[in-house]
C-alpha atoms as a PDB file:
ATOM      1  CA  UNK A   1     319.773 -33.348 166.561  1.00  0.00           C
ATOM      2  CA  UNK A   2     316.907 -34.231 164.519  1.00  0.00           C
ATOM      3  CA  UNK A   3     317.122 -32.458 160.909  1.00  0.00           C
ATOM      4  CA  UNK A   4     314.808 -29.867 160.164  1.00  0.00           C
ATOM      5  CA  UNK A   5     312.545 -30.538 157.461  1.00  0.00           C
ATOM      6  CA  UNK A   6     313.005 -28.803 153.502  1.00  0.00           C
ATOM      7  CA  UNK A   7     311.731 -24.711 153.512  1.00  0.00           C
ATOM      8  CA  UNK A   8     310.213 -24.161 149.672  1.00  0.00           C
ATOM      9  CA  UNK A   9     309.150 -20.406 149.115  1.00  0.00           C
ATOM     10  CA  UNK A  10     307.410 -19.073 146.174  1.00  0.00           C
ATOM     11  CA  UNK A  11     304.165 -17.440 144.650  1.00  0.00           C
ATOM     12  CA  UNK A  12     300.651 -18.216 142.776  1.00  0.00           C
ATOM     13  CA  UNK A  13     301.257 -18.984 139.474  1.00  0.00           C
ATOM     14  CA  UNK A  14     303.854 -17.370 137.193  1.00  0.00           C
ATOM     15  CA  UNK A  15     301.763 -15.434 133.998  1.00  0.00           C
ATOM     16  CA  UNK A  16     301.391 -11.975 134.861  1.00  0.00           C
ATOM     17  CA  UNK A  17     302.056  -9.370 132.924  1.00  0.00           C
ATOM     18  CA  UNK A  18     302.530  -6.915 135.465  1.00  0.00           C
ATOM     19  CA  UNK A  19     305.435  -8.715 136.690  1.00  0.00           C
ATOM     20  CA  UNK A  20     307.032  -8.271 132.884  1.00  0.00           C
ATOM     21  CA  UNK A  21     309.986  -5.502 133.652  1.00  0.00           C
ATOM     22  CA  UNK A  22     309.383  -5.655 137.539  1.00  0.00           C
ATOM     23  CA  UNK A  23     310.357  -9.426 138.050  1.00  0.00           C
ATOM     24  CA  UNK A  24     311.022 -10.810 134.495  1.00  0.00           C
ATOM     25  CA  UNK A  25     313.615  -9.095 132.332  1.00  0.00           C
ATOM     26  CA  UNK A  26     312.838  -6.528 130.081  1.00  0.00           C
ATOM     27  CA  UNK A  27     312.080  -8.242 126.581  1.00  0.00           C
ATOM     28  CA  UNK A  28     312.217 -11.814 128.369  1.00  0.00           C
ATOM     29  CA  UNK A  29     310.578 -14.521 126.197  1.00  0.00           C
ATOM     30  CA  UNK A  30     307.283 -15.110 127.514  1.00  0.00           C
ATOM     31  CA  UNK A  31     307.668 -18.827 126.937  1.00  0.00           C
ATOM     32  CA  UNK A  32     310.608 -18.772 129.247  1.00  0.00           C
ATOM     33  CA  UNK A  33     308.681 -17.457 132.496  1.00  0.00           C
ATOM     34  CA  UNK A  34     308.558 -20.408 134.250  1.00  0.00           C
ATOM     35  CA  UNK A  35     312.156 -21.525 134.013  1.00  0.00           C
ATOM     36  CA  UNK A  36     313.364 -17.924 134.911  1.00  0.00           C
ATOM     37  CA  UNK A  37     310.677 -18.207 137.659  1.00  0.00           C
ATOM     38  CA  UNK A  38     311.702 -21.287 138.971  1.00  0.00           C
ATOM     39  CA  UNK A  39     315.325 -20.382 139.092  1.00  0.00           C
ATOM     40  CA  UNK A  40     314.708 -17.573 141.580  1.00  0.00           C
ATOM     41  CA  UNK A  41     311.973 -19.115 143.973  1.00  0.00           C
ATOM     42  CA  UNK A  42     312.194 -22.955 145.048  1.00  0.00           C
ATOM     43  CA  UNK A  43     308.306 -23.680 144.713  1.00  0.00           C
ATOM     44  CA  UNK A  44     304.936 -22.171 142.780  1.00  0.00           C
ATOM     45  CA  UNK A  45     301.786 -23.098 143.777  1.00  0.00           C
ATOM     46  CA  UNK A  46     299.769 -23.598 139.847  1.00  0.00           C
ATOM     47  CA  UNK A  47     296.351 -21.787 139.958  1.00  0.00           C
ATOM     48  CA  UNK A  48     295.015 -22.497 136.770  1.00  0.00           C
ATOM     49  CA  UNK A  49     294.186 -26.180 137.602  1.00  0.00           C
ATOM     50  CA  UNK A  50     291.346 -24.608 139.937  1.00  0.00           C
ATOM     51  CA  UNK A  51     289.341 -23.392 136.837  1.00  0.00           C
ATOM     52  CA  UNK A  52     290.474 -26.414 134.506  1.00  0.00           C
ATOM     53  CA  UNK A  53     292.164 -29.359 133.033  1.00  0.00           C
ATOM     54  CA  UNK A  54     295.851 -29.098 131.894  1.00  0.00           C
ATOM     55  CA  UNK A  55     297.209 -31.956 128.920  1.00  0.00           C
ATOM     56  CA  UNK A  56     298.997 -34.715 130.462  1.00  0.00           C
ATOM     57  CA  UNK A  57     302.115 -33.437 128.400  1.00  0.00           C
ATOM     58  CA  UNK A  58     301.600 -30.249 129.683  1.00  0.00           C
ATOM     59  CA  UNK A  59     302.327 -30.911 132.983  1.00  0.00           C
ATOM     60  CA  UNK A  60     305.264 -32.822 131.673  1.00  0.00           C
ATOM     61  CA  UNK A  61     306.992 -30.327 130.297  1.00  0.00           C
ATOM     62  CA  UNK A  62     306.455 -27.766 133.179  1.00  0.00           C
ATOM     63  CA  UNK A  63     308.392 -30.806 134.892  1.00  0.00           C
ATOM     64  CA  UNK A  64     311.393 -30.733 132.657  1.00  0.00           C
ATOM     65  CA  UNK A  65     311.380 -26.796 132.349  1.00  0.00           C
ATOM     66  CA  UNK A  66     311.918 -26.472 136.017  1.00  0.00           C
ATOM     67  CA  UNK A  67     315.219 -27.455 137.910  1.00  0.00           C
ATOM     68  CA  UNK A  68     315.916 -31.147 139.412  1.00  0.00           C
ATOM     69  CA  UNK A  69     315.208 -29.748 143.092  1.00  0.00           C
ATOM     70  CA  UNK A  70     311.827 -27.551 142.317  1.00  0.00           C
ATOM     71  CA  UNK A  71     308.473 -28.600 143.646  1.00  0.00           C
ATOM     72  CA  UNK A  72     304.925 -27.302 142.149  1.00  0.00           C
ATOM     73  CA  UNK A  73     301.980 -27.321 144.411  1.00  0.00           C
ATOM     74  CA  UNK A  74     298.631 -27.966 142.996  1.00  0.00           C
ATOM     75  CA  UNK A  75     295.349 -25.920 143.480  1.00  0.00           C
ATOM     76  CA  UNK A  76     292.917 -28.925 142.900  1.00  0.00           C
ATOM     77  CA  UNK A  77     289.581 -28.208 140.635  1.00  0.00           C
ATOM     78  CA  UNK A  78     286.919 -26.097 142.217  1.00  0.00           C
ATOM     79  CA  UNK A  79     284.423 -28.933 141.029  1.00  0.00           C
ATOM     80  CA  UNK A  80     285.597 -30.941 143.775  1.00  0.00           C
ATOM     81  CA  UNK A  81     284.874 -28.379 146.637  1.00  0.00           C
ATOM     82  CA  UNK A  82     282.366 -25.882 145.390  1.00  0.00           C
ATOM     83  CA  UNK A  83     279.403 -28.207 145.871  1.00  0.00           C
ATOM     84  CA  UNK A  84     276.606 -28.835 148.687  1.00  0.00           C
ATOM     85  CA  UNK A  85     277.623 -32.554 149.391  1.00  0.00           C
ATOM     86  CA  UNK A  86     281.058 -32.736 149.307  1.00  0.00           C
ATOM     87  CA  UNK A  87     281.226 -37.070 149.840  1.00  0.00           C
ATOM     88  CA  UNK A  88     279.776 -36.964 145.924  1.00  0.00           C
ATOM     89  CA  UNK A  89     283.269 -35.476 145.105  1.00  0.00           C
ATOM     90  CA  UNK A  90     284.656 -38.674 144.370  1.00  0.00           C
ATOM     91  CA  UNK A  91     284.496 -38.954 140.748  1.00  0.00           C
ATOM     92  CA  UNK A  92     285.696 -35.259 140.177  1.00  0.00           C
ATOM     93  CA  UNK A  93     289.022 -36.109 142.544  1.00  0.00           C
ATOM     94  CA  UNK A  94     289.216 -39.225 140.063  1.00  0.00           C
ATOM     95  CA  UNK A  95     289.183 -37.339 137.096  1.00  0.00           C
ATOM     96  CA  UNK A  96     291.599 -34.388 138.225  1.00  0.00           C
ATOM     97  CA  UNK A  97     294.459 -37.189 139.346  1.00  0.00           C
ATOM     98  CA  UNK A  98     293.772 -39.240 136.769  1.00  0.00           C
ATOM     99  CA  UNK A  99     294.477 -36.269 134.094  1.00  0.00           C
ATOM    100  CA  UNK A 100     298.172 -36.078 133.979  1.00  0.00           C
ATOM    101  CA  UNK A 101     298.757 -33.796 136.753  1.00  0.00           C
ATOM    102  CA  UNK A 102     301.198 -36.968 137.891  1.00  0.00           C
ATOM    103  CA  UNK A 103     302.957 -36.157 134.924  1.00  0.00           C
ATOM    104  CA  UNK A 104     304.742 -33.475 137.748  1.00  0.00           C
ATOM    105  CA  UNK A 105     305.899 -37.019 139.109  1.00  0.00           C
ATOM    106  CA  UNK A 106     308.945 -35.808 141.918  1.00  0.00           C
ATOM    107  CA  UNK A 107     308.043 -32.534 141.349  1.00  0.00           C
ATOM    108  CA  UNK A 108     304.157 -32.816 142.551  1.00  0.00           C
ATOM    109  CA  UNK A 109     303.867 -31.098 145.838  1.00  0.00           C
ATOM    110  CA  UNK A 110     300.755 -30.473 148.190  1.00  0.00           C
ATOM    111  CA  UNK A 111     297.228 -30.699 146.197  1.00  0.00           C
ATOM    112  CA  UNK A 112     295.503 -27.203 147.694  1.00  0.00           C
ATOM    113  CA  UNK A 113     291.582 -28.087 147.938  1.00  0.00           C
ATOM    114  CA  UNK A 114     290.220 -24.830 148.067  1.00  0.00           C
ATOM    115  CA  UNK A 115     286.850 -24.131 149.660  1.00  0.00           C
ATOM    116  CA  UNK A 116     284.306 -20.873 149.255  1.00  0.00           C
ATOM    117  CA  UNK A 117     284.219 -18.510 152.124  1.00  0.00           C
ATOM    118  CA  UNK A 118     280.732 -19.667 152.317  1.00  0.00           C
ATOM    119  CA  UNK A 119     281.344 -23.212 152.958  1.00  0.00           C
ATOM    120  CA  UNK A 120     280.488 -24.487 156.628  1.00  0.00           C
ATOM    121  CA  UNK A 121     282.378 -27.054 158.500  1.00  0.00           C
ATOM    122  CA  UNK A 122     280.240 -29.966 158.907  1.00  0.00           C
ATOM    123  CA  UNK A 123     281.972 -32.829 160.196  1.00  0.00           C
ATOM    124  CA  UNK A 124     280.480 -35.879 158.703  1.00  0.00           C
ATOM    125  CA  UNK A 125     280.526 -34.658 155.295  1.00  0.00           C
ATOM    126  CA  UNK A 126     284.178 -32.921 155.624  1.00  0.00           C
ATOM    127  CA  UNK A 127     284.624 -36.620 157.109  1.00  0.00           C
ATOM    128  CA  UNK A 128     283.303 -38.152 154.076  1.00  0.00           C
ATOM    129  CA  UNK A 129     285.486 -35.944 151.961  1.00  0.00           C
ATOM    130  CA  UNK A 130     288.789 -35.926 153.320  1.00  0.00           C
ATOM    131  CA  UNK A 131     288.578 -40.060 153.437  1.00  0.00           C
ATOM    132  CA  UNK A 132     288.040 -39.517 149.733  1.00  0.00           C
ATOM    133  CA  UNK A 133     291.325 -37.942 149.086  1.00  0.00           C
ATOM    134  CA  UNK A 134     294.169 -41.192 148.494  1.00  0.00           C
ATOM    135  CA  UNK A 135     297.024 -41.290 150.450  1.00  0.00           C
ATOM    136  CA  UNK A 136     299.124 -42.399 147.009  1.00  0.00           C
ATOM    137  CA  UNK A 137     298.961 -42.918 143.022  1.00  0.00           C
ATOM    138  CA  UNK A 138     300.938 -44.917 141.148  1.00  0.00           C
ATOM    139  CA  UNK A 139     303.216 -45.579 143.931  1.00  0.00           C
ATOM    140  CA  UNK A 140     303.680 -42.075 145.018  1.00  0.00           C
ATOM    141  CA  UNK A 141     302.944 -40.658 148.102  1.00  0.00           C
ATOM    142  CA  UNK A 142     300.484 -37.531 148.240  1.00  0.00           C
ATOM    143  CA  UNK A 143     299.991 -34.545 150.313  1.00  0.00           C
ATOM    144  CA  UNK A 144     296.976 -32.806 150.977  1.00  0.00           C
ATOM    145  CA  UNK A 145     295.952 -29.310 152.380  1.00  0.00           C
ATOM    146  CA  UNK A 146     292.898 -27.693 152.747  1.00  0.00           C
ATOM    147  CA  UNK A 147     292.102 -24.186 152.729  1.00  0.00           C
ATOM    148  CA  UNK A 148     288.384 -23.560 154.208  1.00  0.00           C
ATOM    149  CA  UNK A 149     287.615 -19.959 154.510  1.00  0.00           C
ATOM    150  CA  UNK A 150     285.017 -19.972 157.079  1.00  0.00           C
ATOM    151  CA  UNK A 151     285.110 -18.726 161.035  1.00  0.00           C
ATOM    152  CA  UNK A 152     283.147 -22.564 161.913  1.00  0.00           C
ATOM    153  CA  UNK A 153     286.031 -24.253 161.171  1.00  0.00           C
ATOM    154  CA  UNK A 154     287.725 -23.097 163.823  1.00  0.00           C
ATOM    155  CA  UNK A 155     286.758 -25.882 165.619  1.00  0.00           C
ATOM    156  CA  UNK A 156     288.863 -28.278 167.688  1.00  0.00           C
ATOM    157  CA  UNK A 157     287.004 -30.886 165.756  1.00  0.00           C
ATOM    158  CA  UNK A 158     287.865 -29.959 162.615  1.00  0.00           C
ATOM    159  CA  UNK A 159     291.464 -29.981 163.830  1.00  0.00           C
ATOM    160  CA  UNK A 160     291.253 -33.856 165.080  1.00  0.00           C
ATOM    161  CA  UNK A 161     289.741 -34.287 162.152  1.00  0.00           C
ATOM    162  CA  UNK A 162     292.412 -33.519 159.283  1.00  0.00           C
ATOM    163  CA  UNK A 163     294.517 -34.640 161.873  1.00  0.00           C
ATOM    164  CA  UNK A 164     293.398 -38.134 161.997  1.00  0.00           C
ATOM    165  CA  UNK A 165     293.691 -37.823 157.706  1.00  0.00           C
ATOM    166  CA  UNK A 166     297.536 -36.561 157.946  1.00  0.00           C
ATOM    167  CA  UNK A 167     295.742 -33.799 155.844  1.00  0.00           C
ATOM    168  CA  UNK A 168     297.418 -30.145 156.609  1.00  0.00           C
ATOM    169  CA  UNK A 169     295.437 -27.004 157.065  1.00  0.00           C
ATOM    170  CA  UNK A 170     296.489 -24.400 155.285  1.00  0.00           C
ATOM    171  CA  UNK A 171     296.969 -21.074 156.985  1.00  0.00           C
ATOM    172  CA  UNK A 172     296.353 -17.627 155.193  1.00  0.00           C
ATOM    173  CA  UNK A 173     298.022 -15.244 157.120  1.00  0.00           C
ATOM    174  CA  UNK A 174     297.236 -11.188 156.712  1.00  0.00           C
ATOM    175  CA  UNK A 175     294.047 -11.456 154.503  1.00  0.00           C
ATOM    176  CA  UNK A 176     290.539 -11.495 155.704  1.00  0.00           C
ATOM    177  CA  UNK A 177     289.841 -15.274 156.040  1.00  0.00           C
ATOM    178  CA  UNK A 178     290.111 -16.830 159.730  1.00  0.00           C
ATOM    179  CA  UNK A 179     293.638 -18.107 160.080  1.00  0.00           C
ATOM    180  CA  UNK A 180     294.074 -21.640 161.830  1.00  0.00           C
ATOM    181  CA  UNK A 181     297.526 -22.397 162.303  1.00  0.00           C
ATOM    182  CA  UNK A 182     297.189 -25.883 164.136  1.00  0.00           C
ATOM    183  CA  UNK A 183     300.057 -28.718 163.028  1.00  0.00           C
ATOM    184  CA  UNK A 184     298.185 -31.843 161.467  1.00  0.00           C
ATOM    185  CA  UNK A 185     300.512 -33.174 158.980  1.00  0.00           C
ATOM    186  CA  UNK A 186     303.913 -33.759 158.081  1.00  0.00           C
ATOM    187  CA  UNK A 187     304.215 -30.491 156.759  1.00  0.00           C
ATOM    188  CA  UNK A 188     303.408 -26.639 156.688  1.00  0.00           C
ATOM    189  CA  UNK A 189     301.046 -25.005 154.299  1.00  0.00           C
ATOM    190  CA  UNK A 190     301.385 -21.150 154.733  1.00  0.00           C
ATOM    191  CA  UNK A 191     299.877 -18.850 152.073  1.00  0.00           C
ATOM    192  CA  UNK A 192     300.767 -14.834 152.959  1.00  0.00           C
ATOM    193  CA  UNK A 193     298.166 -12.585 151.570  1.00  0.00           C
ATOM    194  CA  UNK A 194     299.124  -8.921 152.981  1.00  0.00           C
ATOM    195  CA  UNK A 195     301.742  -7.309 150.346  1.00  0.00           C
ATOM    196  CA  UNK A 196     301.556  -3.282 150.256  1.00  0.00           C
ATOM    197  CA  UNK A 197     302.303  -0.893 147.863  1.00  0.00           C
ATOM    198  CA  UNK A 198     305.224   1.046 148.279  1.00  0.00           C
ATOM    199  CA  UNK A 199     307.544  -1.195 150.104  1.00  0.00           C
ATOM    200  CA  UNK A 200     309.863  -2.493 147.834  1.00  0.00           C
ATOM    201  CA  UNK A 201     310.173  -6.416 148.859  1.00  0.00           C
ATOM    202  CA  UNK A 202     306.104  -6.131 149.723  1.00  0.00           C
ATOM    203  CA  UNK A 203     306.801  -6.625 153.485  1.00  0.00           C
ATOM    204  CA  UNK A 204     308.722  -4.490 156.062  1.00  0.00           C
ATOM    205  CA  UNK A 205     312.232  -5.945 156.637  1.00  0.00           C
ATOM    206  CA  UNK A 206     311.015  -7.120 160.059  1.00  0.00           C
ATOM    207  CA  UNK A 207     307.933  -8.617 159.408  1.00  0.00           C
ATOM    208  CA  UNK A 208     310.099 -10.878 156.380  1.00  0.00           C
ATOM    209  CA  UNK A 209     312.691 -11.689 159.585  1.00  0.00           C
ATOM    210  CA  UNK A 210     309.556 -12.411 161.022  1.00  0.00           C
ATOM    211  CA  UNK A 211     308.381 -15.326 158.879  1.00  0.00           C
ATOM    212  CA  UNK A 212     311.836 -16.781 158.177  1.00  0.00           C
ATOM    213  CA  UNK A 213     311.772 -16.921 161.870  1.00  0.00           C
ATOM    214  CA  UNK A 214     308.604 -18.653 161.989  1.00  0.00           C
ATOM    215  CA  UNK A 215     309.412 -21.147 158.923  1.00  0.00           C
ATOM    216  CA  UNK A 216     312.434 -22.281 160.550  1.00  0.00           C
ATOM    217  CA  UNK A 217     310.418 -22.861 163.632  1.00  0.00           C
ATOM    218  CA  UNK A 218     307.949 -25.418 161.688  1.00  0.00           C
ATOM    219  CA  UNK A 219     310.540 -26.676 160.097  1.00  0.00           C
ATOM    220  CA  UNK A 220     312.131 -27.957 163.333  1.00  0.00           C
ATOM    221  CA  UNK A 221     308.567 -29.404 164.076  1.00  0.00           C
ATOM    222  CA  UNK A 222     307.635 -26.446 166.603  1.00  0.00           C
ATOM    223  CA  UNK A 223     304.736 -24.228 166.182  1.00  0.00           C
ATOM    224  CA  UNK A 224     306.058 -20.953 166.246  1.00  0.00           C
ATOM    225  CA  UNK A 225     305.014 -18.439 168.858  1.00  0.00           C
ATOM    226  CA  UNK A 226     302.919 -15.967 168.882  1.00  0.00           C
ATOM    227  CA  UNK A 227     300.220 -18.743 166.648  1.00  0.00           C
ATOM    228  CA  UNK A 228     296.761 -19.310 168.693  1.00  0.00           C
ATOM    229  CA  UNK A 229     295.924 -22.524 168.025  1.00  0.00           C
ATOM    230  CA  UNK A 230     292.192 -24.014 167.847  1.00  0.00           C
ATOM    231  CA  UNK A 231     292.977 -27.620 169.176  1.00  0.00           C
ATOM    232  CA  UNK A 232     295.219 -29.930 171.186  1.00  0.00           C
ATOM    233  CA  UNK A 233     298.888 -29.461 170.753  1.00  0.00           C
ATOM    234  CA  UNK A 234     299.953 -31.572 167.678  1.00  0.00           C
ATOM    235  CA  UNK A 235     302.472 -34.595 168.745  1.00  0.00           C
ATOM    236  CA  UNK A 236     306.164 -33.813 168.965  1.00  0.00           C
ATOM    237  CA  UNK A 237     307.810 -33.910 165.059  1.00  0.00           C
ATOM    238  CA  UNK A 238     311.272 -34.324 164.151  1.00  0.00           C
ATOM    239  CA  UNK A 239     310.691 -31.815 161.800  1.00  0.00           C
ATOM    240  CA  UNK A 240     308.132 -30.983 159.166  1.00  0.00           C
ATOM    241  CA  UNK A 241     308.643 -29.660 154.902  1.00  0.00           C
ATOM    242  CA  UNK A 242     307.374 -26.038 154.906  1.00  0.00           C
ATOM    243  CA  UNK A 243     305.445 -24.304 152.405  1.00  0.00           C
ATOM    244  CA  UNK A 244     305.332 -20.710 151.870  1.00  0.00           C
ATOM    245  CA  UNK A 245     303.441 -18.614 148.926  1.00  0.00           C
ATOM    246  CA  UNK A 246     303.358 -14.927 148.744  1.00  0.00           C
ATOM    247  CA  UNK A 247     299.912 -14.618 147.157  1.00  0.00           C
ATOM    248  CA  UNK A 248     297.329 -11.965 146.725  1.00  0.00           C
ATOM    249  CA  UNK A 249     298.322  -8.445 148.137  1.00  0.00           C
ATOM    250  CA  UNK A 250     300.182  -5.810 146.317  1.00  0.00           C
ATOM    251  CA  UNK A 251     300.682  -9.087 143.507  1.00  0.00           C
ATOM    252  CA  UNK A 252     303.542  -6.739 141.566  1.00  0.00           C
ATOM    253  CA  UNK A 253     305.612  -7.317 144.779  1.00  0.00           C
ATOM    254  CA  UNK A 254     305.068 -10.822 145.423  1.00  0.00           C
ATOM    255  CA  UNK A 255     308.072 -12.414 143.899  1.00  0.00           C
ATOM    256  CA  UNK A 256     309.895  -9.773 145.298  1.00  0.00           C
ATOM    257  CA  UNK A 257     308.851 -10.681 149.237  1.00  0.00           C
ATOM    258  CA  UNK A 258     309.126 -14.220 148.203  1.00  0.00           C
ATOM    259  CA  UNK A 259     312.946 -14.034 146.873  1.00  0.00           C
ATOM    260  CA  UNK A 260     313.705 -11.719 150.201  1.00  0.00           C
ATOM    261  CA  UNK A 261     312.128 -14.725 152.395  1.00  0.00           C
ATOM    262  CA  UNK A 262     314.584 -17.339 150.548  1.00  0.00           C
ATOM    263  CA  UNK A 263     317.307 -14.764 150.928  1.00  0.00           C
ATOM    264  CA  UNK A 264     317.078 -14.254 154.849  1.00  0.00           C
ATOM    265  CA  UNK A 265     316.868 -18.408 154.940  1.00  0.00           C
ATOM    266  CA  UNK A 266     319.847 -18.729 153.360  1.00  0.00           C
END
């Protein structure tokens, strides 16, 4: 049998203070976050890099704070996205891979180009934008997901479209933006925005058996049941890397739901 691809479970960022006492220690150094972090979850998905530029040696030492088989994800800058004409992006997806985020070098997961609720598909200038996005940089590979926020691009187009890029969708599951769960790349891009108050690991027991159902399921290559999709079926895959974030929500509880996930894999 074919082996299933790698399952990598984590949250947004890792600066909160709520999460000082609930998930952190009591007292923990607040320099040390990120190594505790990345001890207990196997990926993080770095939000600041959305508002602005990090130091080269920044990123660095996030890469040597974190342990040999941890993988950040990358929300790319909103300069790139948050604009009319999106094939002008060019110089702004220069800049942003050009300003040490490399520096991550093994540890550099999928680059997250998030788009406004109010942006509408159109395909020629989505076109123009996802041929923009390189396929490597200094000799390493890169993987790109988008996350567009609005109900026209659920469009079978669209779908052939990233597709035809090897760029994944992402899908937002529980929140109010349309989900699209389609298969266009090597891997999964899952972001879970519905954590409550008052349950202790943010999701019910079942619905957490649920989505470590549903991860080992993409992992395999399969897309899980239950998932509408929007387009053809995506070709048959040995097996794909999964990515899942507990963002958003009841955000006390998220590292919580994210270390019960990992748990039930494993």
């Amino acid at each position: 049998m074919a082996k299933p691809g790698n399952i990598r479970i984590g949250v947004g960022g890792w600066t909160y203070e709520p999460w000082r006492g609930a998930f952190y220690p009591d007292k923990h150094p607040h320099k040390d976050e990120l190594a505790y972090a990345s001890r207990k979850l196997s990926s993080i998905e770095i939000n600041g890099t959305y508002y602005g530029s990090q130091k080269p040696e920044t990123f660095a030492k996030w890469r040597e704070e974190t342990p040999k088989d941890f993988v950040f994800s990358v929300k790319a800058p909103r300069y790139a996205t948050n604009r009319k004409v999106l094939a002008e992006a060019g110089d702004t997806i220069e800049r942003f891979l050009g300003g040490g985020v490399m520096e991550l070098k093994e540890k550099l997961g999928p680059i997250n180009w998030q788009f406004m609720p109010t942006k509408r598909f159109d395909p020629d200038d989505f076109g123009a934008f996802l041929k923009l996005l390189p396929s490597s940089r200094n000799g390493q590979a890169l993987r790109h997901v988008v996350e567009v926020r609005h109900e026209s691009f659920r469009a079978p187009e669209f779908i052939e479209l990233a597709r035809e890029h090897g760029v994944a969708i992402v899908a937002d599951f529980d929140g109010e933006y349309p989900l699209i769960a389609d298969l266009t790349a090597p891997f999964v891009y899952a972001r879970l925005l519905g954590t409550k108050e008052g349950e202790p690991t943010g999701y019910p027991a079942a619905t957490l058996k649920l989505w470590a159902e549903r991860a080992r399921s993409w992992a395999k290559g399969e897309l899980p049941k239950g998932l509408e999709r929007v387009g053809k079926p995506a070709a048959k895959a040995a097996g794909r890397d999964i990515y899942v974030y507990v963002i958003s929500g009841h955000k006390v509880s998220n590292p919580a739901a994210a270390m019960a996930l990992i748990e039930l894999m494993g």
